[in-house]
Protein backbone atom coordinates (compact mmCIF):
# COMPACT_ATOMS: atom_id res chain seq x y z
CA UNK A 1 -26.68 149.98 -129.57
CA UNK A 2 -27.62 151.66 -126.74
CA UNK A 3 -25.54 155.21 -125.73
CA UNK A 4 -22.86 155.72 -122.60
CA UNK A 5 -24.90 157.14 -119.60
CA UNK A 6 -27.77 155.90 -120.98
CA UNK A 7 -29.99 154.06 -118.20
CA UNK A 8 -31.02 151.09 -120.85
CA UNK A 9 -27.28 150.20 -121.31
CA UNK A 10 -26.95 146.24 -120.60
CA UNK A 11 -23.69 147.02 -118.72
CA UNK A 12 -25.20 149.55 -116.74
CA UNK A 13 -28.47 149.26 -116.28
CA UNK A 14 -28.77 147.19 -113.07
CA UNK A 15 -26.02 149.89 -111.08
CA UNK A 16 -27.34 153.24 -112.93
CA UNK A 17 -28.95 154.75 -109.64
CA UNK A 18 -25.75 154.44 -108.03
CA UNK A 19 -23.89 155.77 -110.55
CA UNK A 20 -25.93 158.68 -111.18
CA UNK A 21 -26.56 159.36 -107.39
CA UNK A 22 -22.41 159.85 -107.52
CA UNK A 23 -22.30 163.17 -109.80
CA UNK A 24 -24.21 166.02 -110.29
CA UNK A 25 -27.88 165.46 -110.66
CA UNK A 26 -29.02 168.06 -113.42
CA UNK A 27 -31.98 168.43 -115.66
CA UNK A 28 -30.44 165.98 -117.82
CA UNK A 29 -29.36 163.43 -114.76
CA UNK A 30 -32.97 164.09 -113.80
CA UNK A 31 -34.66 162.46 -117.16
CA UNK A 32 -32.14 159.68 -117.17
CA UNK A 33 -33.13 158.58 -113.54
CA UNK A 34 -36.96 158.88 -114.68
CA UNK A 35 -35.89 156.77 -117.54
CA UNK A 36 -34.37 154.28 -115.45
CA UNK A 37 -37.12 154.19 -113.03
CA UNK A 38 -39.89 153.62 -116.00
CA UNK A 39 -37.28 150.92 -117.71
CA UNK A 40 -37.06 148.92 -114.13
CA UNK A 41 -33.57 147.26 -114.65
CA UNK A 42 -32.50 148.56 -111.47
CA UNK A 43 -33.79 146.88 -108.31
CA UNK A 44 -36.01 149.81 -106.69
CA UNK A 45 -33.66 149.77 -103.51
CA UNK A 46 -30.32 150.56 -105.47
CA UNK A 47 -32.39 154.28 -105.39
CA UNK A 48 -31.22 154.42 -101.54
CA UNK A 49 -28.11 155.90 -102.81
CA UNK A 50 -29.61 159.24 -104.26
CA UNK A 51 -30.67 159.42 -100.18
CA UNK A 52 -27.07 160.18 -99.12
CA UNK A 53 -24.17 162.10 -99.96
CA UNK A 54 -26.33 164.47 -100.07
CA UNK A 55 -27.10 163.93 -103.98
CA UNK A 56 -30.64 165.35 -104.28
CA UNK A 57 -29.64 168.59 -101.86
CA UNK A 58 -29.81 171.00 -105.43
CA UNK A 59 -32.22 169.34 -107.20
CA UNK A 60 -35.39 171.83 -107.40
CA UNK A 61 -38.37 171.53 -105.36
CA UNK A 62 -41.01 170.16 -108.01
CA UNK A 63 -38.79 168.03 -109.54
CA UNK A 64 -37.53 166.23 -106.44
CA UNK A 65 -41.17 165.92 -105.40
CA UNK A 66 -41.65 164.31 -109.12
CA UNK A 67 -38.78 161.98 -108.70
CA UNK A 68 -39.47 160.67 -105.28
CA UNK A 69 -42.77 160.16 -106.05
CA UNK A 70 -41.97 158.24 -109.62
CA UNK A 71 -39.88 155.99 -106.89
CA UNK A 72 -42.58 155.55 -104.43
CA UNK A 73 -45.15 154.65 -107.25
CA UNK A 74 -43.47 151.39 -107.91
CA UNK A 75 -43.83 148.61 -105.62
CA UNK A 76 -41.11 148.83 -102.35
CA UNK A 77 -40.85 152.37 -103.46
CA UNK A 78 -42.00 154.21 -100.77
CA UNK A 79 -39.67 153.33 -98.36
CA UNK A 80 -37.19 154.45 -100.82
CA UNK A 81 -39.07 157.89 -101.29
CA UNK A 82 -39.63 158.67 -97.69
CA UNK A 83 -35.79 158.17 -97.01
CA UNK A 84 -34.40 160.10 -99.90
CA UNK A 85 -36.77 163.17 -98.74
CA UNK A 86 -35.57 162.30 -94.87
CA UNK A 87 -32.49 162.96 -95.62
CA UNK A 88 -33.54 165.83 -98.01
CA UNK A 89 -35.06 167.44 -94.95
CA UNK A 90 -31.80 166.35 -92.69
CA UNK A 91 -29.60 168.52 -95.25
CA UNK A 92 -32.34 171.70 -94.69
CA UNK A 93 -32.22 171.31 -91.09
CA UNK A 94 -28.36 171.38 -91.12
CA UNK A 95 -28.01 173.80 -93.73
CA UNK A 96 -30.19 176.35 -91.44
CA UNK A 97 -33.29 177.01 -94.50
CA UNK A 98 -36.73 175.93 -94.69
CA UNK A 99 -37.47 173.00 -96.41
CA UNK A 100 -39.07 173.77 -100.02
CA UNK A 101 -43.42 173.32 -100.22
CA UNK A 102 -42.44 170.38 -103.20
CA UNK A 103 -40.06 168.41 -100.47
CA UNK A 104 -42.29 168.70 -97.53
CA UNK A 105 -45.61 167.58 -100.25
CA UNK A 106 -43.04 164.83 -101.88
CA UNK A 107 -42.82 163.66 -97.89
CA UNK A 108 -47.06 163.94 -96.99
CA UNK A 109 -47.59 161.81 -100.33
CA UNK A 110 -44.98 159.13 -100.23
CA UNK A 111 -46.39 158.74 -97.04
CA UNK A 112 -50.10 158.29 -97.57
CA UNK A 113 -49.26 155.60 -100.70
CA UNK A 114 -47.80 153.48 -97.53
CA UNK A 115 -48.64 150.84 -96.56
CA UNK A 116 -47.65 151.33 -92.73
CA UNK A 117 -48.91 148.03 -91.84
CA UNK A 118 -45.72 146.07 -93.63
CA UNK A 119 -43.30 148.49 -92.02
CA UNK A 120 -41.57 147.62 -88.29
CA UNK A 121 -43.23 149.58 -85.44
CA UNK A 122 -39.25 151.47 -85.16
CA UNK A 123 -39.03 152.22 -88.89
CA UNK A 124 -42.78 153.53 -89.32
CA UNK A 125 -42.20 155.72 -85.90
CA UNK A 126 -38.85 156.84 -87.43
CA UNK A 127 -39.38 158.24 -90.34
CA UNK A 128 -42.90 159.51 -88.86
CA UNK A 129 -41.02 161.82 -86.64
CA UNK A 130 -38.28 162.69 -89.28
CA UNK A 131 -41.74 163.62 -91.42
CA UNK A 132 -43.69 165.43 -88.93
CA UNK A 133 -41.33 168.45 -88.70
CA UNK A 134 -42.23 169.07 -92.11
CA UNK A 135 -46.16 168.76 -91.96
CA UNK A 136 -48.48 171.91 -92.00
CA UNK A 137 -50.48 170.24 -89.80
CA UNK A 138 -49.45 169.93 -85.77
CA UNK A 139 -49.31 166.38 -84.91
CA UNK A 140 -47.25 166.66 -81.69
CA UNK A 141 -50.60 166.30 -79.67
CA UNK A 142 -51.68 162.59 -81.09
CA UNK A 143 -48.34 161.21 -82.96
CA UNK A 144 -49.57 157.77 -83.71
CA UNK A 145 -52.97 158.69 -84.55
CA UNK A 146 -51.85 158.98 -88.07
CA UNK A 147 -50.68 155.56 -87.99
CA UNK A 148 -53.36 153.50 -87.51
C-alpha cells in the first residue's frame, strides 16, 4: 500500500502537483514532484500551480532548472516550464536580485524544445518578452527573429 505524500497514492495521485505546489518545496518535495512527473498520473497542466504563489521562489537554481525541464520534456510541458520560470523571473524582478544562471538556462531551454508554431501569436510574444530579459544575448534589435 502505497505511503501518505507519496505521489503514486490512488487518492492522490491525479491532484499531487497542487498539493505539493501548496507547502514548502524542499529536497524531499523536490524528489516527490520528479516522482510524480516520471509516474504521469497527474495531467501535465495541474504543474501550473507550482507557477504561482510563488512556490518555486526558494527552490535552488540547478534544481529548478532540473524540474522545469523534467516538465517541459513531456508532451504539453513546455508551456508549463516556460510559465513556472516566468513567474520565477517575475518574483526576481520584484524581489530586486538577479535571476540565478540555472533559471535564466531552465528559460533558454524550455524554450528551444518549443514548438512555437502550436502556440497563439499573443502567448508565443508573451512569454518571449517575459524571457528575453533573462537572455545573455541582446535581442531587443530583431525580437521575432527568434520566432520563426
Amino acid at each position: 500500500m502505497p505511503r501518505k505524500g507519496n505521489p503514486a497514492h490512488p487518492a492522490l495521485a491525479a491532484w499531487f502537483p497542487v498539493l505539493q505546489a501548496n507547502v514548502e518545496i524542499d529536497a524531499l518535495a523536490l524528489g516527490r514532484l520528479h516522482r510524480a512527473i516520471e509516474l504521469g498520473k497527474a495531467h501535465i497542466t495541474t504543474y501550473y500551480n507550482l507557477a504561482y504563489g510563488r512556490a518555486t521562489d526558494n527552490v535552488p537554481g540547478s534544481e529548478f532548472r532540473d524540474l522545469v525541464l523534467a516538465i517541459a520534456r513531456k508532451p504539453g510541458g513546455c508551456l508549463v516550464g516556460l510559465q513556472i520560470v516566468s513567474m520565477r523571473l517575475y518574483a526576481d524582478g520584484s524581489a530586486k536580485r538577479q535571476p540565478l544562471l540555472e533559471v535564466r538556462e531552465a528559460g533558454r531551454l524550455t524554450s528551444a524544445r518549443s514548438d512555437w508554431s502550436s502556440f497563439e501569436p499573443v502567448v508565443t510574444c508573451t512569454v518571449f518578452f517575459l524571457l528575453a530579459p533573462s537572455f545573455s544575448v541582446d535581442f531587443r534589435l530583431k525580437p521575432l527573429s527568434c520566432l520563426g
